[in-house]
Protein backbone atom coordinates (compact mmCIF):
# COMPACT_ATOMS: atom_id res chain seq x y z
CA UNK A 1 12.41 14.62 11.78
CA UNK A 2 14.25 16.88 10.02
CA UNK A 3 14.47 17.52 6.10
CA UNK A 4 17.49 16.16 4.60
CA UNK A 5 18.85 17.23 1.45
CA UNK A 6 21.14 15.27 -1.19
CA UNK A 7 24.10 16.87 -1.65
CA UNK A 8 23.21 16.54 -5.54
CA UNK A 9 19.73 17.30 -6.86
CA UNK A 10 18.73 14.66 -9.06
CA UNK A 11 16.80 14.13 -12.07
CA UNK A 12 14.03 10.77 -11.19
CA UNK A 13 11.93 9.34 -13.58
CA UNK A 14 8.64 7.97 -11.95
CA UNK A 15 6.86 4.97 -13.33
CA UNK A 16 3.52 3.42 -11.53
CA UNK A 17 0.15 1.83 -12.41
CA UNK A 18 -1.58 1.71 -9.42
CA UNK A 19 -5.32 2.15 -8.40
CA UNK A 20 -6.61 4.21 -5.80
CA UNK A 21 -5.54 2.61 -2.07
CA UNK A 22 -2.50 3.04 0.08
CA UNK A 23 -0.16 2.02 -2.83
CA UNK A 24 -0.94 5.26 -4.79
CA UNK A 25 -1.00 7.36 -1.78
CA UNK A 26 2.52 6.40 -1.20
CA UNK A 27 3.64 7.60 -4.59
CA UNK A 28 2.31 10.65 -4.11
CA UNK A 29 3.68 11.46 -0.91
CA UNK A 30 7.27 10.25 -2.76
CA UNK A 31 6.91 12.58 -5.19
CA UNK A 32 5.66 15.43 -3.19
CA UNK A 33 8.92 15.06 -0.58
CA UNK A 34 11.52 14.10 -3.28
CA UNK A 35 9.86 17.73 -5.10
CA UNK A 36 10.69 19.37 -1.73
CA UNK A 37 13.75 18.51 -1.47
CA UNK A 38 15.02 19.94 -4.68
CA UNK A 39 14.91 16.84 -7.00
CA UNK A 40 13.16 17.62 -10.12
CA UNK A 41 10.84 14.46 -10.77
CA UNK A 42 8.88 13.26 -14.04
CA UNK A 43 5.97 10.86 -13.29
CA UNK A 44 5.53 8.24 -16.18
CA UNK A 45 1.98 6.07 -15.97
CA UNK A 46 -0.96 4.41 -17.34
CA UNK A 47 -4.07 6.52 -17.67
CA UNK A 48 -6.61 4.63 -14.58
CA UNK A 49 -9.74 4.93 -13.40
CA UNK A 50 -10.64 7.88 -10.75
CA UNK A 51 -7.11 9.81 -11.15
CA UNK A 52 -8.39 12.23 -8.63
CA UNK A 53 -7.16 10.26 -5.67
CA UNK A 54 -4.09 11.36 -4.62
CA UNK A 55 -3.82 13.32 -7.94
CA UNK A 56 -0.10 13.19 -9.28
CA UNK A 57 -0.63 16.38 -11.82
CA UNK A 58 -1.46 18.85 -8.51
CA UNK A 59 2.17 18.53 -7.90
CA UNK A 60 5.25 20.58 -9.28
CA UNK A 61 6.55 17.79 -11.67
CA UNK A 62 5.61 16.89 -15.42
CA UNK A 63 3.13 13.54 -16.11
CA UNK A 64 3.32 11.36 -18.85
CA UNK A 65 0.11 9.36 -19.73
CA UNK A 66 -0.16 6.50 -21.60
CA UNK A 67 -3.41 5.35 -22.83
CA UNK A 68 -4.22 1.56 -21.61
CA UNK A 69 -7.48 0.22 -20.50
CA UNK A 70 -8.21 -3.66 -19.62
CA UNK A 71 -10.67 -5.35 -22.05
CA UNK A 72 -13.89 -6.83 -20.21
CA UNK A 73 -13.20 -10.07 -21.87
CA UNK A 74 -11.06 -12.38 -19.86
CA UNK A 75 -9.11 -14.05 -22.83
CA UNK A 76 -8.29 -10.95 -24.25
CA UNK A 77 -7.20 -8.90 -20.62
CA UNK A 78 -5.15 -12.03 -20.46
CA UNK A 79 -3.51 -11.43 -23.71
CA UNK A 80 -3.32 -7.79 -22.85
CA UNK A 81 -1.37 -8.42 -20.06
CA UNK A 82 1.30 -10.69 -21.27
CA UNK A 83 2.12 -8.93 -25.24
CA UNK A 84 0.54 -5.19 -25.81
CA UNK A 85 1.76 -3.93 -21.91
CA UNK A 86 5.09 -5.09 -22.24
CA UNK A 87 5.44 -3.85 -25.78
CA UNK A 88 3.91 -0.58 -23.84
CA UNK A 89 6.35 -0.38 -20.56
CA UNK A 90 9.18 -1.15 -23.15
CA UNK A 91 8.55 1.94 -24.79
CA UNK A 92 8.01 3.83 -21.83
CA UNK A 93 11.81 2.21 -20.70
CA UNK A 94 12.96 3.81 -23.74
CA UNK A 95 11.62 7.31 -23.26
CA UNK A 96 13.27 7.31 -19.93
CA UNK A 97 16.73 5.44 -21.03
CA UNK A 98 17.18 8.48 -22.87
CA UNK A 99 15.66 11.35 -20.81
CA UNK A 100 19.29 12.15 -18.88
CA UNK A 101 17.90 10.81 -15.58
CA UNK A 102 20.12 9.87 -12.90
CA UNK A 103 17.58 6.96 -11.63
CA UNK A 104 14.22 5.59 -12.30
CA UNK A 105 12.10 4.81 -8.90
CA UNK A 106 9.47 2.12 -10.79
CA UNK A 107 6.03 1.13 -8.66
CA UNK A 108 3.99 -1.54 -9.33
CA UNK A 109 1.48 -2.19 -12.05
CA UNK A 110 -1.53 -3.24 -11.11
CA UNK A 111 -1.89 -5.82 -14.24
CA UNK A 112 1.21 -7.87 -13.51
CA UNK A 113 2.69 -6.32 -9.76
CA UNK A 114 6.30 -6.45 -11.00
CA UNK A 115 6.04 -4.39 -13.80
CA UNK A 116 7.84 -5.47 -17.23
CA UNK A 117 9.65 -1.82 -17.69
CA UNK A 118 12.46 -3.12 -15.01
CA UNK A 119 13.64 -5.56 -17.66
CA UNK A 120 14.17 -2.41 -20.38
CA UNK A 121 15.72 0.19 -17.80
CA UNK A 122 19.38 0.68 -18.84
CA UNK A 123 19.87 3.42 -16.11
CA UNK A 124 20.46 2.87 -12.45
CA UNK A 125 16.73 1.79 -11.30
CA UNK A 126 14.79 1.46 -8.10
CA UNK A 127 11.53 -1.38 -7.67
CA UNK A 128 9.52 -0.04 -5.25
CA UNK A 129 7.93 -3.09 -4.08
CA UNK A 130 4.64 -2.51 -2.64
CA UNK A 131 3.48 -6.22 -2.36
CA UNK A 132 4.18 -9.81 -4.39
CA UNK A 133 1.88 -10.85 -6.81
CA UNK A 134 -0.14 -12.39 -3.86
CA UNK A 135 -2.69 -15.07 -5.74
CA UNK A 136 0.83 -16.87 -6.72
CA UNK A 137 2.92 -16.95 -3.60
CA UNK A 138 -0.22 -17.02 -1.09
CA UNK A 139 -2.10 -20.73 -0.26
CA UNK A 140 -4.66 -18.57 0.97
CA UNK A 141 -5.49 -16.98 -2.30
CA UNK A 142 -4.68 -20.53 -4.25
CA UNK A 143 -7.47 -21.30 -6.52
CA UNK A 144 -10.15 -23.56 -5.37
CA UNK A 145 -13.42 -21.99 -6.98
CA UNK A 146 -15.71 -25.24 -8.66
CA UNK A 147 -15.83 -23.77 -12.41
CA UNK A 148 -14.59 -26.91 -14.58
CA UNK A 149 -11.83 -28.64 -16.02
CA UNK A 150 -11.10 -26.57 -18.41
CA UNK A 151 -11.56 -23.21 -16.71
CA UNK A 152 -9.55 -24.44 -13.53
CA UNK A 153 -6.80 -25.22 -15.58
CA UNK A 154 -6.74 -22.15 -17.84
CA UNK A 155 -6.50 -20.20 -14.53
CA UNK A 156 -4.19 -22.30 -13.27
CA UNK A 157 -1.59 -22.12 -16.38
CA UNK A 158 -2.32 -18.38 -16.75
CA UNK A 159 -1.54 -18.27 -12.40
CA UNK A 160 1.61 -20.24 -13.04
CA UNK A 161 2.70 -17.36 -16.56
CA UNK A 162 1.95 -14.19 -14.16
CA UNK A 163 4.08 -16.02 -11.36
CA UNK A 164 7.02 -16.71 -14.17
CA UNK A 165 6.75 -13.04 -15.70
CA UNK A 166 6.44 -11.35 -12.03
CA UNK A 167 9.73 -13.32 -11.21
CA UNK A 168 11.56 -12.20 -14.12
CA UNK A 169 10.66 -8.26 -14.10
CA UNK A 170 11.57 -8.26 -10.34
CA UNK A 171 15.04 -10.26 -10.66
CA UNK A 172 15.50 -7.30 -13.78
CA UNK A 173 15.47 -4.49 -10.79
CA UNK A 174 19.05 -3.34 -10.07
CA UNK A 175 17.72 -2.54 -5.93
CA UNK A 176 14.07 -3.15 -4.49
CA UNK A 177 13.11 -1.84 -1.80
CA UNK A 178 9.89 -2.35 0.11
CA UNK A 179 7.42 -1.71 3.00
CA UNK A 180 7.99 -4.20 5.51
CA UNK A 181 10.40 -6.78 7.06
CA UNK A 182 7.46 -9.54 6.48
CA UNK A 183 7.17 -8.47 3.05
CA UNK A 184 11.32 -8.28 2.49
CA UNK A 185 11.25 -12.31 4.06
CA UNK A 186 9.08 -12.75 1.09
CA UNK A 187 10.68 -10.96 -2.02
CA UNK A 188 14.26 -13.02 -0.78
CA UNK A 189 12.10 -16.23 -0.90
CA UNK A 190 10.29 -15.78 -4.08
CA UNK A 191 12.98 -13.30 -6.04
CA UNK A 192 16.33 -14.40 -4.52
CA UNK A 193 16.83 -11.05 -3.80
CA UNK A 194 17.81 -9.08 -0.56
CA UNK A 195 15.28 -5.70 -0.43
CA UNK A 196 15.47 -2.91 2.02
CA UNK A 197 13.09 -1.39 3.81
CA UNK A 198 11.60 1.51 4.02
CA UNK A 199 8.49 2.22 6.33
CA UNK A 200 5.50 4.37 4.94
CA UNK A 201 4.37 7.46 7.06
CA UNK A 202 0.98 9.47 7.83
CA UNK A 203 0.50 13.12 7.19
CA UNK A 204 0.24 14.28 10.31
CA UNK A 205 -1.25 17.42 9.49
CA UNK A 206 -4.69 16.06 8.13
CA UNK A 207 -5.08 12.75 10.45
CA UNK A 208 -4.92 14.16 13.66
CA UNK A 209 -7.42 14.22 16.55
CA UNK A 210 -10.67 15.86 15.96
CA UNK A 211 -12.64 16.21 18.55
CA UNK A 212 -14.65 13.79 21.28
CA UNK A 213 -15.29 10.30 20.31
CA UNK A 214 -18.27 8.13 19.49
CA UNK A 215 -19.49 4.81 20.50
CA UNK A 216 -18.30 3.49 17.18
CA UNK A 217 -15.74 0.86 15.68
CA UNK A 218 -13.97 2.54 11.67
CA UNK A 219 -12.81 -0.47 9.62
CA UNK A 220 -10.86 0.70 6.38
CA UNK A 221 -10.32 -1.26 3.45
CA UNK A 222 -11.46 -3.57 0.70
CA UNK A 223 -14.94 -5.13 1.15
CA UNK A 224 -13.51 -8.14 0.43
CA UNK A 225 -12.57 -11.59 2.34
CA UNK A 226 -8.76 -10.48 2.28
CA UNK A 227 -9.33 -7.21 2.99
CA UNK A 228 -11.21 -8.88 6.51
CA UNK A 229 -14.92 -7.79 5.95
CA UNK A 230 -16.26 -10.83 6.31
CA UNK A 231 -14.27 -11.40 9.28
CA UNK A 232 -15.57 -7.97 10.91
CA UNK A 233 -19.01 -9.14 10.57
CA UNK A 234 -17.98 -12.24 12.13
CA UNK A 235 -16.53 -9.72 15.35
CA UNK A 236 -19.90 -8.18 14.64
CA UNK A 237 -21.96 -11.38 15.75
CA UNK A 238 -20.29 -11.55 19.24
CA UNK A 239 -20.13 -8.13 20.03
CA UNK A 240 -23.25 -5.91 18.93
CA UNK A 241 -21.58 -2.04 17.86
CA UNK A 242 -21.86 0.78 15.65
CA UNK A 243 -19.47 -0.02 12.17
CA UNK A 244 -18.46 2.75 10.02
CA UNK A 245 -16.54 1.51 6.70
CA UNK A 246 -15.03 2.86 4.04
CA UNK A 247 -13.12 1.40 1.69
CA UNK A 248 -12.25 1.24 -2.33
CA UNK A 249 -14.12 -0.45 -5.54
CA UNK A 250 -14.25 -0.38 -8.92
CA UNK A 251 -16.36 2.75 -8.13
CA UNK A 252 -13.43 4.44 -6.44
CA UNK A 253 -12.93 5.05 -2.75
CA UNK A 254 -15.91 5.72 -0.52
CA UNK A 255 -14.45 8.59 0.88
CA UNK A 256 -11.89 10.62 -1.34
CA UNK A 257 -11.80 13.67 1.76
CA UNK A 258 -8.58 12.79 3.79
CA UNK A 259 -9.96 15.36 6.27
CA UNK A 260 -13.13 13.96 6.55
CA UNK A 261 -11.42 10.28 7.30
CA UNK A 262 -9.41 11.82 9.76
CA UNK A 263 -12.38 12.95 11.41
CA UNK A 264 -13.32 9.43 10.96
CA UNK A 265 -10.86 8.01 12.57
CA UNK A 266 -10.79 10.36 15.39
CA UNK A 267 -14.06 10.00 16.47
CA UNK A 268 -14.23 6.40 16.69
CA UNK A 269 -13.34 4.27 19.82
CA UNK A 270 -11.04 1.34 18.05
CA UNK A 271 -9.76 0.65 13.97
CA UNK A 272 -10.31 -2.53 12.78
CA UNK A 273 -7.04 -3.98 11.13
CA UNK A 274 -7.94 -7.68 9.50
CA UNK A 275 -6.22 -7.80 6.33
CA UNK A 276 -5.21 -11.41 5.55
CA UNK A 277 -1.39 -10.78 5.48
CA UNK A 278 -1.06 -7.25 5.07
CA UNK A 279 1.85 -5.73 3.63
CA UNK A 280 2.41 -3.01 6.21
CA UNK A 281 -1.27 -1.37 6.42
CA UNK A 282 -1.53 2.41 6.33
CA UNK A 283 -4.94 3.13 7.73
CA UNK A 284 -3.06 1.40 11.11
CA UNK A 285 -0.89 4.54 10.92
CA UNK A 286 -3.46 6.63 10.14
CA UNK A 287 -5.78 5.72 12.95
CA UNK A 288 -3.13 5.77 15.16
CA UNK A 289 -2.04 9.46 13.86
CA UNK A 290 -5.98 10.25 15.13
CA UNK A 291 -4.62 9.07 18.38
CA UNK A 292 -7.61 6.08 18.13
CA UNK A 293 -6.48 2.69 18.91
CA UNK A 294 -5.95 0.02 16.81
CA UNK A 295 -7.38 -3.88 16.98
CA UNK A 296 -5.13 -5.49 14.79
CA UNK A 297 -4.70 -9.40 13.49
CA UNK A 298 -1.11 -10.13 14.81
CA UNK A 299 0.48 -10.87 11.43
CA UNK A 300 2.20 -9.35 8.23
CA UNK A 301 3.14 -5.78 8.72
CA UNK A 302 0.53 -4.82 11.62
CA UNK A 303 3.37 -6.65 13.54
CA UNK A 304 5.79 -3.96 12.56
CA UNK A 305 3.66 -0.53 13.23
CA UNK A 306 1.64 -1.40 16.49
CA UNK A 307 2.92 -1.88 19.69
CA UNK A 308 1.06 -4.35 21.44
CA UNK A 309 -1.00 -3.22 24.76
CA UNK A 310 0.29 0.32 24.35
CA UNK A 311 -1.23 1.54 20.90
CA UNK A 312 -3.37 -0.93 20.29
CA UNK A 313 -3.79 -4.92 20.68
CA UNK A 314 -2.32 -7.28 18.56
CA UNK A 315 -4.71 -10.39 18.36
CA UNK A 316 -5.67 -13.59 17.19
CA UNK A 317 -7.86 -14.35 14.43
CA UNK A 318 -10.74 -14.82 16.29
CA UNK A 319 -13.82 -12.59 16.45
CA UNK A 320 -14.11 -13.42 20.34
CA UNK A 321 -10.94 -11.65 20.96
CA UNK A 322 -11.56 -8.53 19.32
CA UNK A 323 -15.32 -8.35 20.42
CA UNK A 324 -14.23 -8.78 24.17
CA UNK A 325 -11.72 -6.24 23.24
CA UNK A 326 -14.22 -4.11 21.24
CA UNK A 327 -16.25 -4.33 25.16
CA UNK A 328 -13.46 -3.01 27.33
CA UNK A 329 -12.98 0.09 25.55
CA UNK A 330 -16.52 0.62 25.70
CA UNK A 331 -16.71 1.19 29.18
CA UNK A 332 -12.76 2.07 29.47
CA UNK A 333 -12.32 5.97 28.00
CA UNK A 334 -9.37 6.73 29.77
CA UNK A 335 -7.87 3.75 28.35
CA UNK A 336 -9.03 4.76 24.85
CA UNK A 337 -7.80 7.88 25.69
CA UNK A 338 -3.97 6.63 26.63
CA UNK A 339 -3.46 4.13 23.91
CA UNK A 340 -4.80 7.24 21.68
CA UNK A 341 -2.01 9.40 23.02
CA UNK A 342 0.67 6.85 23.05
CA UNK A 343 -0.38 6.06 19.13
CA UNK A 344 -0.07 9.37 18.04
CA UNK A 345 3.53 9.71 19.54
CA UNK A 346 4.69 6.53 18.12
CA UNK A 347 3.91 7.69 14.65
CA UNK A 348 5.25 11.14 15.15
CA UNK A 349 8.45 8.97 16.85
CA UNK A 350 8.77 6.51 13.72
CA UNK A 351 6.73 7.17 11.02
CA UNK A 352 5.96 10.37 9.06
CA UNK A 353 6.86 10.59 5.50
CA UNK A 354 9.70 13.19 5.85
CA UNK A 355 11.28 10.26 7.66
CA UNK A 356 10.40 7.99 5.05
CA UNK A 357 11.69 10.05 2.03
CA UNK A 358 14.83 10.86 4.13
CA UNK A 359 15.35 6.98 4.47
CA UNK A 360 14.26 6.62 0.74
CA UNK A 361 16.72 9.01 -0.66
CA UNK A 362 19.32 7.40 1.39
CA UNK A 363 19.09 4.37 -0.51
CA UNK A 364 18.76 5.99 -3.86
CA UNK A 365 21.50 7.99 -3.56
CA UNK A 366 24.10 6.09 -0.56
CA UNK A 367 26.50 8.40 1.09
């Protein structure tokens, strides 16, 4: 798609706290197109662990750290979260109220998910809404862990303030605009508010096929029960095969070489895709972009990106399925080797990011 240009170039103030993952990578990518198109863009955020990934300061705009770190000790993160960060993302709102921008594009932060600047912005502003604040609108990430009375209600009362405070920063937001149609049915249920959407992209420049594949299976993600580990292992049981997984921890990613992943990705027969109710899923893109076929749980925002029977499957959750699926490709290549081809062309078809920062600046900047 081709590179669009506003008829004004415009002044954007950044804001985001996020760790490394798909959520920072899409910032980046922001930046980097909204840069290319002319815009001149100042990135305001919290200092985090492993800045390297997806490195904001390696671009052509100006970076604004603020020092904030989350204490070890429950009660006082807790505390953290609710008075010194809001006092913090107030004066942040301030710096930018009067930094003659023409909007403010805000991201999530990773201590709260809608961030508390939104309710300080007195310019036109943007919420980039990556996700909800999941343990609060989920039943799936209710909490159910055996730890007391008075621990179990703590968390529940401190559940119920994040829930009340995420509300209130979102509804603050003069637009939001988000990843996903599932995710947009839930910001209108939980916020009252109507969000666009905007899909995410892959580069196609790094993931793209890289040479022959292997008898192996990529999963990418968190090594957790929502990111679908436990789940893969479960796939793992019925079907015997070769795993490869990366993912991200309080260590930082596995793999911080988007070449290398590529190369991943290429070279394996199928991408596992098990996320309990994934937003929209990037590494689905990505793997796709590698022209490697995607197994996918058929729910949230895999839904949305893969195309049942042609780039991939969309299945059940059930480890049967995707080990009988796992099976066929096995000892079906030129099947891998069409879904492959028909994955790649339905990213380059509908989503890159120059299509995705066109679609973005559309809504920034209407007409």
């Amino acid at each position: 798609m081709a590179i669009s240009r506003s008829a004004k170039e415009m002044n954007i103030a950044v804001f985001q706290n996020l760790p490394p993952g798909g959520g920072k990578r899409v910032v980046y990518e922001q930046v980097k197109g909204l840069i290319k198109r002319g815009h001149h863009i100042d990135v305001y955020q919290l200092s985090s662990p492993h800045p390297d990934f997806c490195d904001l300061k390696s671009l052509a705009c100006r970076v604004s750290d603020f020092k904030f770190s989350k204490h070890p000790n429950r009660l006082l993160a807790d505390w953290q979260n609710f008075i010194p960060l809001r006092f913090l993302h107030k004066q942040i709102a301030n710096i930018i109220n009067h930094g003659n921008y023409d909007t403010a594009l805000i991201h999530t932060d990773m201590y709260t998910e809608s961030p508390f600047i939104l309710r300080y912005l007195t310019i036109p502003n943007i919420y980039f809404c990556h996700e909800l604040l999941r343990i609060g609108y989920e039943p799936e990430l209710a909490f159910h862990e055996s730890v007391g009375f008075a621990k179990t209600t703590y968390e529940n009362i401190t559940r119920k303030i994040r829930v009340a405070l995420d509300k209130n920063n979102a509804r603050s937001a003069d637009k939001i605009i988000t990843t996903s149609k599932f995710i947009q049915k839930k910001i209108l249920s939980a916020y009252g508010k109507k969000a666009e959407v905007c899909y995410l992209g892959a580069d196609l420049e790094t993931f793209k096929p890289h040479g022959p594949k292997q008898n192996l299976v990529i999963f990418m993600g968190s090594k957790s029960h929502v990111g679908g580990y436990d789940f893969v292992r479960e796939i793992q049981k019925k079907r015997n095969f070769k795993l490869i997984a990366y993912g991200f921890s309080q260590k930082g990613p596995d793999l911080n070489d988007d070449t290398a992943l590529a190369k991943a990705y290429s070279g394996s027969l199928a991408c596992l895709c098990v996320s309990i109710n994934e937003p929209f899923g990037l590494k689905a893109l990505e793997s796709m972009a590698c022209a490697t076929p995607v197994l996918a749980v058929n729910e949230g925002g895999y839904r949305e990106t893969v195309v049942d029977g042609v780039t991939g499957w969309l299945l059940p959750r059930d480890p049967r399925a995707f080990a009988d699926k796992i099976k066929f490709l096995q000892s079906h290549p030129e099947i891998v080797a069409k879904m492959g081809k028909a994955g790649r062309k339905h990213v380059i078809d509908n989503f890159t990011w120059d299509r995705h920062v066109n679609r973005l600046l559309s809504l920034i900047h209407p007409g």
